[in-house]
C-alpha atoms as a PDB file:
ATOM      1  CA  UNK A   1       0.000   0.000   0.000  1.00  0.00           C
ATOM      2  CA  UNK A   2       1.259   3.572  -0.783  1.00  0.00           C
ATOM      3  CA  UNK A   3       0.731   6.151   1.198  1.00  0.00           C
ATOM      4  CA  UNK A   4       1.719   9.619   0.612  1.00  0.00           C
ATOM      5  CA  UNK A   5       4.489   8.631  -1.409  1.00  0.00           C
ATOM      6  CA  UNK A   6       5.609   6.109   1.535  1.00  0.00           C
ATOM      7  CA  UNK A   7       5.303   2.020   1.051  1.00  0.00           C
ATOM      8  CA  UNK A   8       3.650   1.130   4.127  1.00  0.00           C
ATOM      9  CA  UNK A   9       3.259  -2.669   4.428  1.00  0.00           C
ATOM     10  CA  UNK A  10      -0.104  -3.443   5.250  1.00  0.00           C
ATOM     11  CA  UNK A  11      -0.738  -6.523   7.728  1.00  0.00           C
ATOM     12  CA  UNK A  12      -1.846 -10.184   6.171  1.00  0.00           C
ATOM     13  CA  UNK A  13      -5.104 -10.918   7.251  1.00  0.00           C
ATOM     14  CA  UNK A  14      -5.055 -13.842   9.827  1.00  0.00           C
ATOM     15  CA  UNK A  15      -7.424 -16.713  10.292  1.00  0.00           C
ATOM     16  CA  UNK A  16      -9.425 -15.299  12.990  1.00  0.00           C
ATOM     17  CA  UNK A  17     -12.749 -13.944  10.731  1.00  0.00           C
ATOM     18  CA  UNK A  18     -13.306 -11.769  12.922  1.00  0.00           C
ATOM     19  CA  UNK A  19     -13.190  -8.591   9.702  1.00  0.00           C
ATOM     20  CA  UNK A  20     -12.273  -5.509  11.419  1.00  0.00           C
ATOM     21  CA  UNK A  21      -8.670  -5.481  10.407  1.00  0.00           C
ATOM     22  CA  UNK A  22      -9.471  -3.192   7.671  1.00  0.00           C
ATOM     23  CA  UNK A  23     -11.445  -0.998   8.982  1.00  0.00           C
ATOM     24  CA  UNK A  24      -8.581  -0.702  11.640  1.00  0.00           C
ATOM     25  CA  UNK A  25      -5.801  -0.526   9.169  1.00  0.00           C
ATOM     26  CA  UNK A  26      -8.469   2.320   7.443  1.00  0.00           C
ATOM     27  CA  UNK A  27      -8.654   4.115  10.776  1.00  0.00           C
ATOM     28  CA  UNK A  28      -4.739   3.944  11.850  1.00  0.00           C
ATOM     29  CA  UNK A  29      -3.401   5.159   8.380  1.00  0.00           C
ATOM     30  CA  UNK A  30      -6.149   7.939   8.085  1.00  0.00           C
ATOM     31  CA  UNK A  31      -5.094   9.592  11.496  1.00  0.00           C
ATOM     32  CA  UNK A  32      -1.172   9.228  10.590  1.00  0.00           C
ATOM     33  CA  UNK A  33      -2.645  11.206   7.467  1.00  0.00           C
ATOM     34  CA  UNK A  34       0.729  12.874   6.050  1.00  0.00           C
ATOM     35  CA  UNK A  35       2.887  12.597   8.973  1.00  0.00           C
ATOM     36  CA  UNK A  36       6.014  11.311   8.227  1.00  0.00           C
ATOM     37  CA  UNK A  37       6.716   7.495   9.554  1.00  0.00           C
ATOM     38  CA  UNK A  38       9.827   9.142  11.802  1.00  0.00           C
ATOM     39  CA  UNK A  39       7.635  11.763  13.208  1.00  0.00           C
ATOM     40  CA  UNK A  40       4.653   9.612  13.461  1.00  0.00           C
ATOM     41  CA  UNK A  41       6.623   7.101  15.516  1.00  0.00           C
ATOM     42  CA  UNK A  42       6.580   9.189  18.915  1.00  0.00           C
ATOM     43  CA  UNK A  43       3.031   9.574  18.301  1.00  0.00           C
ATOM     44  CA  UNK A  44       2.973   5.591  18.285  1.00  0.00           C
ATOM     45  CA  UNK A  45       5.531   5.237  21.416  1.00  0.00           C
ATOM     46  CA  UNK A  46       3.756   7.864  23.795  1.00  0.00           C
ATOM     47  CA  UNK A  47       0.492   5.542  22.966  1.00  0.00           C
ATOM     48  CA  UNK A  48       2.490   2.158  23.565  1.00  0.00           C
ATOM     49  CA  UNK A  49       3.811   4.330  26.773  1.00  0.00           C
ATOM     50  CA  UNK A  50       0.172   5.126  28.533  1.00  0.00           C
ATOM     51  CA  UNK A  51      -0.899   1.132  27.604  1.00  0.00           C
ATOM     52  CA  UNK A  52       1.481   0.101  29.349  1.00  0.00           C
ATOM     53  CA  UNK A  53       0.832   2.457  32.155  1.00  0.00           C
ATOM     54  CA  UNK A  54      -2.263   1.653  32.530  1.00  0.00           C
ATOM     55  CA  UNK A  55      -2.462  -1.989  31.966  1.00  0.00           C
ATOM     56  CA  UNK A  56       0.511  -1.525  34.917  1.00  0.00           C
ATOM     57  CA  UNK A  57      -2.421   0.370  36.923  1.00  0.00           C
ATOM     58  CA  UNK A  58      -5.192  -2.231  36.554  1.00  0.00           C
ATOM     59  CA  UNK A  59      -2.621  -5.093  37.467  1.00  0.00           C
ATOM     60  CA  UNK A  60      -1.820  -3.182  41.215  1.00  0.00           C
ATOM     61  CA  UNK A  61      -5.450  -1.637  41.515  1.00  0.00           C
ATOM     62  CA  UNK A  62      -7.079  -4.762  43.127  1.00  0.00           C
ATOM     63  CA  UNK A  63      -4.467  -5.502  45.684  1.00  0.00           C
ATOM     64  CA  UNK A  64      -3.612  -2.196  46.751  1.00  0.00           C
ATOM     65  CA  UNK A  65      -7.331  -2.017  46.930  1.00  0.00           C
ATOM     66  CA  UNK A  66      -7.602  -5.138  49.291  1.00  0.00           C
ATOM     67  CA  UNK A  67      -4.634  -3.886  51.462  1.00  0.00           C
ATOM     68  CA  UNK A  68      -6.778  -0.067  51.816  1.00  0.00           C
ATOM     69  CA  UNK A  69     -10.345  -2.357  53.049  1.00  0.00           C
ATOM     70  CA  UNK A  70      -7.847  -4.172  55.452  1.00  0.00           C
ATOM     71  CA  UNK A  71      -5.834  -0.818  56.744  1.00  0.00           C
ATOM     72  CA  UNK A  72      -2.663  -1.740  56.206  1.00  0.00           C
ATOM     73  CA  UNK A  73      -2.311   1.194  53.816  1.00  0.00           C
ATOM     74  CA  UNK A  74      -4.157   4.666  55.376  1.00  0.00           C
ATOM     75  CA  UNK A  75      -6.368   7.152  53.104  1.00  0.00           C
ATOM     76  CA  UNK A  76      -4.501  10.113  51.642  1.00  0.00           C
END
């Protein structure tokens, strides 16, 4: 696939069926519009940054949660 003058190698479709891989590939390369693939990529990072950030969150939620019910960690 070209994209503003840039090759950008689209995914192969997998065996799933599930049929929203284009419409995702769609979406993704219409918001890079004409960004440049070296300026879109801290776009991309700062994205795989707060995913990770908040996948970290959701993992420690529940526990420090449990440990707040039991008062081993006070209110702010």
């Amino acid at each position: 696939m070209i994209h503003g003058g840039i090759i950008v190698a689209k995914p192969e479709a997998n065996d799933t069926g599930i049929g929203f891989e284009d419409t995702l590939w769609a979406a993704a390369d219409k918001l890079r519009g004409t960004v440049d693939a070296a300026e879109y990529k801290h776009v991309a990072l700062g994205l795989f940054f707060l995913k990770y950030v908040s996948d970290s969150f959701e993992s420690r939620r529940e526990p420090l949660k449990i440990e707040l019910e039991q008062g081993a960690v006070s209110p702010p």
